[in-house]
N, C-alpha and C. Protein backbone atom coordinates (compact mmCIF):
# COMPACT_ATOMS: atom_id res chain seq x y z
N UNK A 1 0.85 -1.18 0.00
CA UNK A 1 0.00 0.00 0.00
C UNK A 1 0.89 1.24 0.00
N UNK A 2 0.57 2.25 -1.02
CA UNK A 2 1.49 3.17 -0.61
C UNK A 2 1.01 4.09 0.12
N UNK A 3 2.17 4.86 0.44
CA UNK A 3 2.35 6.13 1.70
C UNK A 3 0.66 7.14 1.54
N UNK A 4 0.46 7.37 0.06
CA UNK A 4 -0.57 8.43 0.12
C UNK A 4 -1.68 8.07 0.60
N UNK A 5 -2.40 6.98 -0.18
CA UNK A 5 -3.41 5.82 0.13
C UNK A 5 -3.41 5.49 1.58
N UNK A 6 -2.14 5.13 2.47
CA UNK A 6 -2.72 5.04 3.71
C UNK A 6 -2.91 6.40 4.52
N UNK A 7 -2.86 7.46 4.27
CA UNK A 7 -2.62 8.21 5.01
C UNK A 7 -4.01 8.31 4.69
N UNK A 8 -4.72 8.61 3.52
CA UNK A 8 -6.11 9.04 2.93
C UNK A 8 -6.99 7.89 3.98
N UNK A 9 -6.66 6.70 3.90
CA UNK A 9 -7.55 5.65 4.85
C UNK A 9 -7.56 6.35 6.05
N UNK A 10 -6.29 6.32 6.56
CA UNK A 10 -6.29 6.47 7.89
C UNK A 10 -7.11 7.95 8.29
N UNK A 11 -6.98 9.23 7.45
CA UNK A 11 -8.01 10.23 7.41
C UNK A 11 -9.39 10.19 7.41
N UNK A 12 -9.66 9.09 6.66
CA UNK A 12 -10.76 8.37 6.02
C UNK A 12 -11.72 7.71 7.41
N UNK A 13 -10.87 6.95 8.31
CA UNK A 13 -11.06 5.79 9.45
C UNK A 13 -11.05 7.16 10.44
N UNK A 14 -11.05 8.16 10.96
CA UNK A 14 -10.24 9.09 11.88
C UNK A 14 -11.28 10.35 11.98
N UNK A 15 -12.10 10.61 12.96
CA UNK A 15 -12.45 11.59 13.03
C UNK A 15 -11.92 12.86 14.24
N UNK A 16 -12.01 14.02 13.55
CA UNK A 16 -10.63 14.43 14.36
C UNK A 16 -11.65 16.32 14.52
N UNK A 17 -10.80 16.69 15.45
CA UNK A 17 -11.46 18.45 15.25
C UNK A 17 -11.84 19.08 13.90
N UNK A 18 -10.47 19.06 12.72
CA UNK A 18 -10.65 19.32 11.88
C UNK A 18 -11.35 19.31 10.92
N UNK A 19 -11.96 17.72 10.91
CA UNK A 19 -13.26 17.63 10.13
C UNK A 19 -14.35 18.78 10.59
N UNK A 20 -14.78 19.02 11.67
CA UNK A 20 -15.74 19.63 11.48
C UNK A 20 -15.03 21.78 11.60
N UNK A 21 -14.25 21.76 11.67
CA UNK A 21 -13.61 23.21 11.46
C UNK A 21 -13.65 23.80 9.97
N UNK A 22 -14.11 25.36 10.70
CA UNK A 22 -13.82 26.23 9.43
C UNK A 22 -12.87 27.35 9.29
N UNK A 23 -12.16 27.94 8.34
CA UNK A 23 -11.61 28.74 8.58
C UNK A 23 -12.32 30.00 7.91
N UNK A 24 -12.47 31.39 8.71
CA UNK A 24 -12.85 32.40 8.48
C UNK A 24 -12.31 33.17 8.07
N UNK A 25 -11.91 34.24 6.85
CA UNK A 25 -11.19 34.97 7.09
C UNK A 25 -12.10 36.32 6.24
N UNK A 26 -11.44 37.63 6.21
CA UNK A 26 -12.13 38.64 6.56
C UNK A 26 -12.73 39.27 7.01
N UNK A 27 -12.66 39.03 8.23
CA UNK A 27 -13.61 39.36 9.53
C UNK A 27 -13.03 40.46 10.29
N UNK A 28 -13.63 41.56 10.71
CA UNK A 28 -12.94 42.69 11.69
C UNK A 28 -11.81 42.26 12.23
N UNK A 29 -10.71 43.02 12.11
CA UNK A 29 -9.79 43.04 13.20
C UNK A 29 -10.23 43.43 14.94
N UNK A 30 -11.56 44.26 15.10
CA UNK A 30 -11.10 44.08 16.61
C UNK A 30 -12.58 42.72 16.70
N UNK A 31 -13.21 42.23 15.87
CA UNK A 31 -13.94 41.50 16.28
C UNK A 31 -13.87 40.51 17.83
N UNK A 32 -14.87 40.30 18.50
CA UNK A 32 -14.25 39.66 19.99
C UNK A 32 -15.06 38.13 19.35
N UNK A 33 -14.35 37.34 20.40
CA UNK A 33 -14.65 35.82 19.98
C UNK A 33 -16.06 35.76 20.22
N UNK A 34 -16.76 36.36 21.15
CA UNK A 34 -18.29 36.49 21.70
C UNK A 34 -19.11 36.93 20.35
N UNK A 35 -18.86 38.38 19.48
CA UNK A 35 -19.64 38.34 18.77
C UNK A 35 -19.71 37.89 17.67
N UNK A 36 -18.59 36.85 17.48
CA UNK A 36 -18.24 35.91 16.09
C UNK A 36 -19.28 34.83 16.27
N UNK A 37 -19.53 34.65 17.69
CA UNK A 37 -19.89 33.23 17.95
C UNK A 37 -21.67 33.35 17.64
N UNK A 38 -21.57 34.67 18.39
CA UNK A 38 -22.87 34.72 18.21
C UNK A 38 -24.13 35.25 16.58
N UNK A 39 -22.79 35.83 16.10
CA UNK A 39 -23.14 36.16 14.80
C UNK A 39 -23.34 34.69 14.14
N UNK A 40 -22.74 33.95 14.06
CA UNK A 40 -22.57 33.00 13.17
C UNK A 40 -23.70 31.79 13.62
N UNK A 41 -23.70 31.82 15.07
CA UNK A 41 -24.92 30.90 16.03
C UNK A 41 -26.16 31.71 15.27
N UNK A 42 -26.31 32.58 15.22
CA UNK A 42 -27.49 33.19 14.48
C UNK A 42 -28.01 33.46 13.28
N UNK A 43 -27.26 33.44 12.58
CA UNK A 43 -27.12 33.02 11.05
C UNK A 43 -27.36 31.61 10.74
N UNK A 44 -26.82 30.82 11.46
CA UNK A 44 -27.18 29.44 11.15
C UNK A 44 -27.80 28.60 12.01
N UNK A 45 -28.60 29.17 12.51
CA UNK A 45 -29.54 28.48 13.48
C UNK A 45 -30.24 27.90 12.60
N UNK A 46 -30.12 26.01 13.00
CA UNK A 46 -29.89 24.93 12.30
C UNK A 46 -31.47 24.24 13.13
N UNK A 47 -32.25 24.92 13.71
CA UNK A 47 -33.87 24.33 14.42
C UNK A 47 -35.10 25.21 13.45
N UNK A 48 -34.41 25.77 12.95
CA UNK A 48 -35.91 26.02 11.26
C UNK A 48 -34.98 26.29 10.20
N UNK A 49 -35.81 26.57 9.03
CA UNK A 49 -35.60 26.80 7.86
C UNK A 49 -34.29 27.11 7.79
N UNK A 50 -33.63 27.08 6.76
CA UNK A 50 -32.53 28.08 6.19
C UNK A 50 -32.92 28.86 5.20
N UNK A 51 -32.10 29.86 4.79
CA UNK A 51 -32.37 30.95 4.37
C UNK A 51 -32.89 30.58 2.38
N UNK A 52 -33.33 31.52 1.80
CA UNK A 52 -34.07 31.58 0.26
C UNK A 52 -33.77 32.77 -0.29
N UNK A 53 -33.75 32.34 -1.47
CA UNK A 53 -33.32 33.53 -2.45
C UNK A 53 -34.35 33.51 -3.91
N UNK A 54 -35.07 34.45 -4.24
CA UNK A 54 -35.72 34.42 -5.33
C UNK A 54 -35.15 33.77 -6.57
N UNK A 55 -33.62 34.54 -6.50
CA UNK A 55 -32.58 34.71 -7.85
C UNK A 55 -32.81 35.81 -8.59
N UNK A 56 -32.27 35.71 -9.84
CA UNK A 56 -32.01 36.55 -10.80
C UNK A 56 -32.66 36.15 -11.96
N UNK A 57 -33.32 37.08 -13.18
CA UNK A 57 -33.44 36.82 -14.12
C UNK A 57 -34.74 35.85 -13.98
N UNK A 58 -36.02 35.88 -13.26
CA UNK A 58 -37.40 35.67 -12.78
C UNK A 58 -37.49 34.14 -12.29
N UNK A 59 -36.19 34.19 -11.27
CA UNK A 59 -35.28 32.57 -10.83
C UNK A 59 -34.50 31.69 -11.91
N UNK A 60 -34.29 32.16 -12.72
CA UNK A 60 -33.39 31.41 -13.81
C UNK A 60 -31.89 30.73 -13.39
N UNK A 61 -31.92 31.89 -12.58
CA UNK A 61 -30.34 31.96 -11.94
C UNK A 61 -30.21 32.96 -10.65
N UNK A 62 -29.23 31.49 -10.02
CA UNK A 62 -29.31 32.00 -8.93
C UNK A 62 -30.00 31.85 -7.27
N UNK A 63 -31.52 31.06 -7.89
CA UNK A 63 -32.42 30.80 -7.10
C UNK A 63 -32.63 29.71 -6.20
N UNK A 64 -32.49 29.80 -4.59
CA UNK A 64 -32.80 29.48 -3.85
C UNK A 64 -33.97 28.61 -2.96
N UNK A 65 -34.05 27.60 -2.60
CA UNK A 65 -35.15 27.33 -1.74
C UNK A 65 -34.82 26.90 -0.64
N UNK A 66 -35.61 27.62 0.60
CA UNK A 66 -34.76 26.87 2.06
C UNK A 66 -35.40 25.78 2.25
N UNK A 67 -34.51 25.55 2.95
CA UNK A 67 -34.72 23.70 3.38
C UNK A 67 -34.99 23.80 5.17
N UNK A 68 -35.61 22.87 5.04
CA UNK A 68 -35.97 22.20 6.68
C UNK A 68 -34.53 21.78 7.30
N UNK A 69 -34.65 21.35 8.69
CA UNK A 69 -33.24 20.93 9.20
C UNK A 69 -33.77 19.15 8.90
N UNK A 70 -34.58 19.02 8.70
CA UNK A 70 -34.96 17.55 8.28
C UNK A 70 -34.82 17.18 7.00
N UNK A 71 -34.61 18.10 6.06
CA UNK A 71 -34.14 18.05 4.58
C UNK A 71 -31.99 18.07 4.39
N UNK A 72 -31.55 18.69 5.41
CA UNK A 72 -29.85 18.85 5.00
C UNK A 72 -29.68 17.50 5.48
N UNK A 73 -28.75 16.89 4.16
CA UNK A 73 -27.58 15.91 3.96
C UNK A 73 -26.69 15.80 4.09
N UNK A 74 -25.65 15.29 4.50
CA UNK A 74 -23.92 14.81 4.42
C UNK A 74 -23.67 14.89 2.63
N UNK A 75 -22.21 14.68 2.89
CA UNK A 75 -21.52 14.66 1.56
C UNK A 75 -21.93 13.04 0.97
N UNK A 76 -22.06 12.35 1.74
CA UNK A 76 -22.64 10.60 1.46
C UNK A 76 -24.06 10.80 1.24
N UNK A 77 -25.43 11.68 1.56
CA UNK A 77 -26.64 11.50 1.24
C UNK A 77 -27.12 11.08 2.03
N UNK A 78 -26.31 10.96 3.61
CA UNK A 78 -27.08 10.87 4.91
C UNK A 78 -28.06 11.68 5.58
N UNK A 79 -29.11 11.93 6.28
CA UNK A 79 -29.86 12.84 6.29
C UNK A 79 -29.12 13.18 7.87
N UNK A 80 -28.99 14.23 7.88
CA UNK A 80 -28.10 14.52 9.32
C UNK A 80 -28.94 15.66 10.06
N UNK A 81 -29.96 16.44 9.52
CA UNK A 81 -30.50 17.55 10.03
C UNK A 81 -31.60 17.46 11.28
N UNK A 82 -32.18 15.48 11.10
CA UNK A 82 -33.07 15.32 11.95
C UNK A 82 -32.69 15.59 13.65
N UNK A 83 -31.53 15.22 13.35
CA UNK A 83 -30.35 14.88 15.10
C UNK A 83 -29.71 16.32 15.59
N UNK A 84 -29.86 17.37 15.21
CA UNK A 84 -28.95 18.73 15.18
C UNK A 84 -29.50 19.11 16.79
N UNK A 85 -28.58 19.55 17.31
CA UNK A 85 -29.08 20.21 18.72
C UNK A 85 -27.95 21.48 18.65
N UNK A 86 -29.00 22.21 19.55
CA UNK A 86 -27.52 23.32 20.14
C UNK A 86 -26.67 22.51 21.06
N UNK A 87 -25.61 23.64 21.30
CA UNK A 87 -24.69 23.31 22.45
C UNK A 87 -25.32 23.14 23.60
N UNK A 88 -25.30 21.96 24.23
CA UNK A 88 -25.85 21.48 25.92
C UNK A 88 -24.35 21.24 26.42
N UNK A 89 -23.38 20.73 25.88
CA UNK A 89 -22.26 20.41 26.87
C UNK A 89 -20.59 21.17 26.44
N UNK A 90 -20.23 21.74 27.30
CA UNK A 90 -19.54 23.09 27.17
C UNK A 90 -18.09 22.21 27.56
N UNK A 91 -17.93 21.02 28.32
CA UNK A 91 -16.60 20.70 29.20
C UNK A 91 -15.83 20.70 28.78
N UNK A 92 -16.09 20.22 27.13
CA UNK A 92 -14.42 20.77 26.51
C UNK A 92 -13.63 21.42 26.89
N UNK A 93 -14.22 22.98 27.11
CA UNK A 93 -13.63 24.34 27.16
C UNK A 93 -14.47 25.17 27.98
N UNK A 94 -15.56 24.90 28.79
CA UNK A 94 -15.80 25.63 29.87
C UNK A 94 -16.61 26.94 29.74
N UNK A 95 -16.65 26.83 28.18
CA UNK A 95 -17.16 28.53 27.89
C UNK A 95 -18.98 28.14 28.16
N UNK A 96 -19.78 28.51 28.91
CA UNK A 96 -20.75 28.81 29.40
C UNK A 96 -21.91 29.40 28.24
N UNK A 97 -21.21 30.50 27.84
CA UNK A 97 -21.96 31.34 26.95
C UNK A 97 -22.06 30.30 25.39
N UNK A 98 -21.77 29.42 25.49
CA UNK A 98 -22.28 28.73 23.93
C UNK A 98 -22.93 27.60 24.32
N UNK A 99 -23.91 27.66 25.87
CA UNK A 99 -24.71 26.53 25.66
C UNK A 99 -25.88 27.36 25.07
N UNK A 100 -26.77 26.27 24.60
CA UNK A 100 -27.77 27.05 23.26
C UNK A 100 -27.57 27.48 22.00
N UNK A 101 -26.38 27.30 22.16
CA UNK A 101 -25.46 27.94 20.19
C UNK A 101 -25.56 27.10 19.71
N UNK A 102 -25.54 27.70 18.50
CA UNK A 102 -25.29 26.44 17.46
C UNK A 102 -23.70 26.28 16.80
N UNK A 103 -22.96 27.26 17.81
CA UNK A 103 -21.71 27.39 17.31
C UNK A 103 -20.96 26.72 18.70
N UNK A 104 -20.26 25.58 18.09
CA UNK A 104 -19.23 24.20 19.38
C UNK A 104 -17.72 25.50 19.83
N UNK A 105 -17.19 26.29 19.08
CA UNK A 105 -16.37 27.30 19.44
C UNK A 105 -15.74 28.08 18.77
N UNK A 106 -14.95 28.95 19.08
CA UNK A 106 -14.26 30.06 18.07
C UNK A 106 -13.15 30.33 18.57
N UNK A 107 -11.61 30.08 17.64
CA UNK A 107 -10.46 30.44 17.96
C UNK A 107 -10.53 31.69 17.28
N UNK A 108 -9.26 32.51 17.40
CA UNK A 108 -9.24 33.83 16.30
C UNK A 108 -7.62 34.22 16.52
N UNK A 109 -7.13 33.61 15.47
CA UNK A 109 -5.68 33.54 14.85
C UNK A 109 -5.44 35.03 14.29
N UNK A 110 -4.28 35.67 14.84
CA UNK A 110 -3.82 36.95 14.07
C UNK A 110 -3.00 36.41 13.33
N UNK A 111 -2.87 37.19 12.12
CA UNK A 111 -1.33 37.24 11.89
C UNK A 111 -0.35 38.15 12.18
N UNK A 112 0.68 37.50 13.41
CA UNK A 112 1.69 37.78 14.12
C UNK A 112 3.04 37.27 13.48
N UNK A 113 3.20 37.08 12.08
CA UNK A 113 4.52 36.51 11.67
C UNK A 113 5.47 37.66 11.55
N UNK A 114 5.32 38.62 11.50
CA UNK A 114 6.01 39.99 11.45
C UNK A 114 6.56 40.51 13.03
N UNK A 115 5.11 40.32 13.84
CA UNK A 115 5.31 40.80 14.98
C UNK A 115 6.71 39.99 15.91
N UNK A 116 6.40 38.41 15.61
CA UNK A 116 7.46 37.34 16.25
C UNK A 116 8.57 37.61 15.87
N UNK A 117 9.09 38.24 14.45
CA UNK A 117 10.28 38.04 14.22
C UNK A 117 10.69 39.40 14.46
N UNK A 118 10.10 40.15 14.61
CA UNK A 118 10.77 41.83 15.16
C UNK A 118 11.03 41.42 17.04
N UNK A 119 10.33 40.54 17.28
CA UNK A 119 10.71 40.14 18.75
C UNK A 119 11.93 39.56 18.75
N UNK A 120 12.57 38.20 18.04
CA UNK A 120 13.31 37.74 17.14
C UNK A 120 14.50 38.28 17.14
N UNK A 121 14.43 39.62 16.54
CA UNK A 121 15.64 40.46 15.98
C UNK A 121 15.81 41.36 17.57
N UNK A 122 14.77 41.60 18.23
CA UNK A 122 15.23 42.57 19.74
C UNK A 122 15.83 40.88 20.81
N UNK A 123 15.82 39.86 20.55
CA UNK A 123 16.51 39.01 21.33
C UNK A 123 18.12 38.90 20.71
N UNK A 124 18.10 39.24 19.69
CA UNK A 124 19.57 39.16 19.05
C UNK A 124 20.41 40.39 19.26
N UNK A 125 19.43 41.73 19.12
CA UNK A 125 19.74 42.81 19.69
C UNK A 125 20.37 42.99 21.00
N UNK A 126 19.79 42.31 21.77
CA UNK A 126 20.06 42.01 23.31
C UNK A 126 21.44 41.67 23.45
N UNK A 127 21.57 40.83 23.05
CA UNK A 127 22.82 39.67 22.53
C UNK A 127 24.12 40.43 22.16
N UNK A 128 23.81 41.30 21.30
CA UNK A 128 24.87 42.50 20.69
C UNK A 128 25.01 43.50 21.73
N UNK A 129 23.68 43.83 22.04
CA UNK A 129 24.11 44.76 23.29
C UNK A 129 25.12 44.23 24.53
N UNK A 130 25.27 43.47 24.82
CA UNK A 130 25.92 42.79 26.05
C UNK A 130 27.42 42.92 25.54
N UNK A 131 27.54 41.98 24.32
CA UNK A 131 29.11 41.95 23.59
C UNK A 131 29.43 43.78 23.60
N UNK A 132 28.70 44.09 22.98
CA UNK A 132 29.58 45.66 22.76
C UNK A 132 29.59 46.62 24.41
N UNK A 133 28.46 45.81 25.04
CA UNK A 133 28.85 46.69 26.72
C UNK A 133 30.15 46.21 26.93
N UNK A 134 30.20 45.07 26.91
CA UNK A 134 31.54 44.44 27.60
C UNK A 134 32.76 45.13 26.82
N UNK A 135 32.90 45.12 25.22
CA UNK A 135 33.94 45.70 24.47
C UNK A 135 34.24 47.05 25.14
N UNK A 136 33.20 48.38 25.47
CA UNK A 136 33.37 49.47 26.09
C UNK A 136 34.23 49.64 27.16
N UNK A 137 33.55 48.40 28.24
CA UNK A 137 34.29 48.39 29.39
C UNK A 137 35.91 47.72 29.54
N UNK A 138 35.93 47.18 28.38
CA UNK A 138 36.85 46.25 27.82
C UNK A 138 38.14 47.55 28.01
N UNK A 139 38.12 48.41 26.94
CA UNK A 139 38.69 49.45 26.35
C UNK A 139 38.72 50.66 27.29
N UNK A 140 37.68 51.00 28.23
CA UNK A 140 37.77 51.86 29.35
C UNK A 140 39.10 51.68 30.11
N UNK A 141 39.13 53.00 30.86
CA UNK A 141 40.77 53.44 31.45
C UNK A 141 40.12 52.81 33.06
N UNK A 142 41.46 52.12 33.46
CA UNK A 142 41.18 51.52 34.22
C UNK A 142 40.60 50.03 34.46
N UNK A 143 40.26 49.66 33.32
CA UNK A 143 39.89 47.83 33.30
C UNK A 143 40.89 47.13 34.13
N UNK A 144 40.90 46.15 34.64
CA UNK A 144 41.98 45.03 34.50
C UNK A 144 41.66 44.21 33.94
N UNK A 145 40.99 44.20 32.86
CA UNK A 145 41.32 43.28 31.68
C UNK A 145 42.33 43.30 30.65
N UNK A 146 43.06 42.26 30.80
CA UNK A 146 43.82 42.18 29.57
C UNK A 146 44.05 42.80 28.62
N UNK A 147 44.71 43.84 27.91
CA UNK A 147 44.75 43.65 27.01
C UNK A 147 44.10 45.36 26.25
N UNK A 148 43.17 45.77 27.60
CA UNK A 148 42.31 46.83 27.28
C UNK A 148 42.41 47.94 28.53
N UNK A 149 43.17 47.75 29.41
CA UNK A 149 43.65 49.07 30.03
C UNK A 149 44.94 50.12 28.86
N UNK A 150 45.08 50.73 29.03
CA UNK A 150 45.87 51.64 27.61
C UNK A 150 45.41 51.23 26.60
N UNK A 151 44.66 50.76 26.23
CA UNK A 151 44.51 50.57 24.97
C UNK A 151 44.44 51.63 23.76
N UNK A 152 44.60 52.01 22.93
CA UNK A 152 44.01 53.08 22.13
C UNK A 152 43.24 53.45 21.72
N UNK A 153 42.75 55.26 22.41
CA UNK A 153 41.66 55.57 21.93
C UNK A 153 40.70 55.56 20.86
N UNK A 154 41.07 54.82 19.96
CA UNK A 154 40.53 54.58 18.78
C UNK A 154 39.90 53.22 19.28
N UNK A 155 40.22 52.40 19.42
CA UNK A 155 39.54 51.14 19.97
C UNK A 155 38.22 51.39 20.93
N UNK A 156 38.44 52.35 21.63
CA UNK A 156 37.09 52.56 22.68
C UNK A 156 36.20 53.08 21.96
N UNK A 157 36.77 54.09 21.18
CA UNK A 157 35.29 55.16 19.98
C UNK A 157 35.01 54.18 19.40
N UNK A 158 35.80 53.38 18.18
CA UNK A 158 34.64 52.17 18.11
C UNK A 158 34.35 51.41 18.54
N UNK A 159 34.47 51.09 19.85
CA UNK A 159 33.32 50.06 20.93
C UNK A 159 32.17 50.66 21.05
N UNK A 160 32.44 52.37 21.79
CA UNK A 160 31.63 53.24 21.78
C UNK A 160 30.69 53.27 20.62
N UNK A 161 31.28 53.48 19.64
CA UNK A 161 30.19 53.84 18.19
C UNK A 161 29.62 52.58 17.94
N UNK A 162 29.73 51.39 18.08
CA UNK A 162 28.98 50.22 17.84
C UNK A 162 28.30 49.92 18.97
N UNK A 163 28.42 50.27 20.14
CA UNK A 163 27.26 50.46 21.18
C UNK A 163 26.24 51.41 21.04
N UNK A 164 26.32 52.69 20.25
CA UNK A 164 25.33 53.25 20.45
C UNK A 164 24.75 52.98 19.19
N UNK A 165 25.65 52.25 17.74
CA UNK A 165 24.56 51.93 17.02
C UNK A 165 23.59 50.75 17.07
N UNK A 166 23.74 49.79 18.07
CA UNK A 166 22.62 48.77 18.31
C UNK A 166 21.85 49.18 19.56
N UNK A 167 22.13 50.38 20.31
CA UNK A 167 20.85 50.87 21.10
C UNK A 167 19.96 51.74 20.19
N UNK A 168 20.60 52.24 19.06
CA UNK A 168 19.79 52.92 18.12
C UNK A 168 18.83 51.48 17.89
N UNK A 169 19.38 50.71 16.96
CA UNK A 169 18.41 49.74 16.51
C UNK A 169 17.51 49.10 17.74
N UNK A 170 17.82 49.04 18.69
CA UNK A 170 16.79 47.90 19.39
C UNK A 170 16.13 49.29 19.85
N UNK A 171 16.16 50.63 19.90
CA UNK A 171 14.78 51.60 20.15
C UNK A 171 13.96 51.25 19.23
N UNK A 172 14.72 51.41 17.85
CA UNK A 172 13.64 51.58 16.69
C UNK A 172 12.86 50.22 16.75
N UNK A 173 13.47 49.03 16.63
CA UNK A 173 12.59 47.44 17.20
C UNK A 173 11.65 47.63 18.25
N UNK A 174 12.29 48.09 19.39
CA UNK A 174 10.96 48.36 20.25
C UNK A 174 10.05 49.62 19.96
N UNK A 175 10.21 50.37 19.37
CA UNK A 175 9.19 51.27 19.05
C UNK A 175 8.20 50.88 17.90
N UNK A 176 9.10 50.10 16.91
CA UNK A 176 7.50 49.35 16.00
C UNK A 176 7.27 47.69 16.89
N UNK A 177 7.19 47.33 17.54
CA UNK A 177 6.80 46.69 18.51
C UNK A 177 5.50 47.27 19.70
N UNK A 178 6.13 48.18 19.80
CA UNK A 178 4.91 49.10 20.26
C UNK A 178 3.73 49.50 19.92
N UNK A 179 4.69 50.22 18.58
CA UNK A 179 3.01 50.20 17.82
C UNK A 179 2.48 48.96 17.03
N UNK A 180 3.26 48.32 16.82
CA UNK A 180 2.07 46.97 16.51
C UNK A 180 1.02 46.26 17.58
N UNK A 181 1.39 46.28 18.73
CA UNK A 181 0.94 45.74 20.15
C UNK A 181 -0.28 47.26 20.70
N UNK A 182 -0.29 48.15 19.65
CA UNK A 182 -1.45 48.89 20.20
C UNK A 182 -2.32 49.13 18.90
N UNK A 183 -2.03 48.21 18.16
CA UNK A 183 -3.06 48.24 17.36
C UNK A 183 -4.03 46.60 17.32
């Protein structure tokens, strides 16, 4: 048997969250998970009719007829609409407010791939900052380190100048960090 085929069985044999998940997208950014849930619990309140459409063109196209919850089918031609209940049992996840929904729950995924890696670049920042503190103090009058008491003033200005150019950068990181986190 090959690799694809069993994986399709085993998908096939396997019922999992995903089967019954949807993904949403275009939906408000400040939308809250409460009025997604409830928008959508209400829209598809699955204990009468669903919704009808005349159509277009004197129903030619386009046109609609709602159905009973005793009329919707599965992708097999099972009749599945007779058995539909709201939410009665919450323990999954505890949320209270979706017993009576017709909606089981709502995650709400940002996209943060920008935000993680500007975090990313201020942990590496960090990292540089430490090496070039130490180089400063390295090169400062008076060390007893090795190597960097007398050293020449040229050596400290650029410790100096490469310290203050990665406190430049990790302001500017944390300042669009900022404003991404207040929007």
């Amino acid at each position: 048997m090959r690799l694809a085929s069993l994986g399709a069985q085993t998908d096939e044999d396997n019922v999992t969250c995903g089967d019954y998940t949807l993904v949403v997208e275009g939906l408000p950014v400040d939308a809250t998970e409460e009025e997604i849930r409830k928008h959508f619990s209400d829209l598809y309140e699955l204990s009468s009719p669903d919704w009808s459409s005349p159509g277009h063109l004197c129903g030619l196209w386009g046109k609609k007829v709602s159905r009973t919850p005793e009329e919707l089918t599965g992708f097999n031609g099972a009749v599945i609409g007779q058995d539909l209940e709201p939410m009665n049992d919450v323990s999954m996840h505890g949320k209270r407010n979706y017993v009576g929904s017709w909606v089981a729950d709502v995650n709400i995924a940002h996209p943060n791939g920008s935000l993680i890696r500007r975090c990313q670049a201020m942990k590496k920042y960090s990292n540089k900052l430490l090496s070039a503190r130490a180089m400063v103090k390295k090169f400062s009058e008076g060390t007893p380190f090795r190597g960097g008491n007398g050293a020449s003033k040229s050596a400290l200005a650029k410790a100096e100048k490469r310290l203050m150019a990665i406190k430049i950068k990790i302001a500017k990181t944390h300042m669009s960090l900022k404003s991404s986190a207040s929007r």
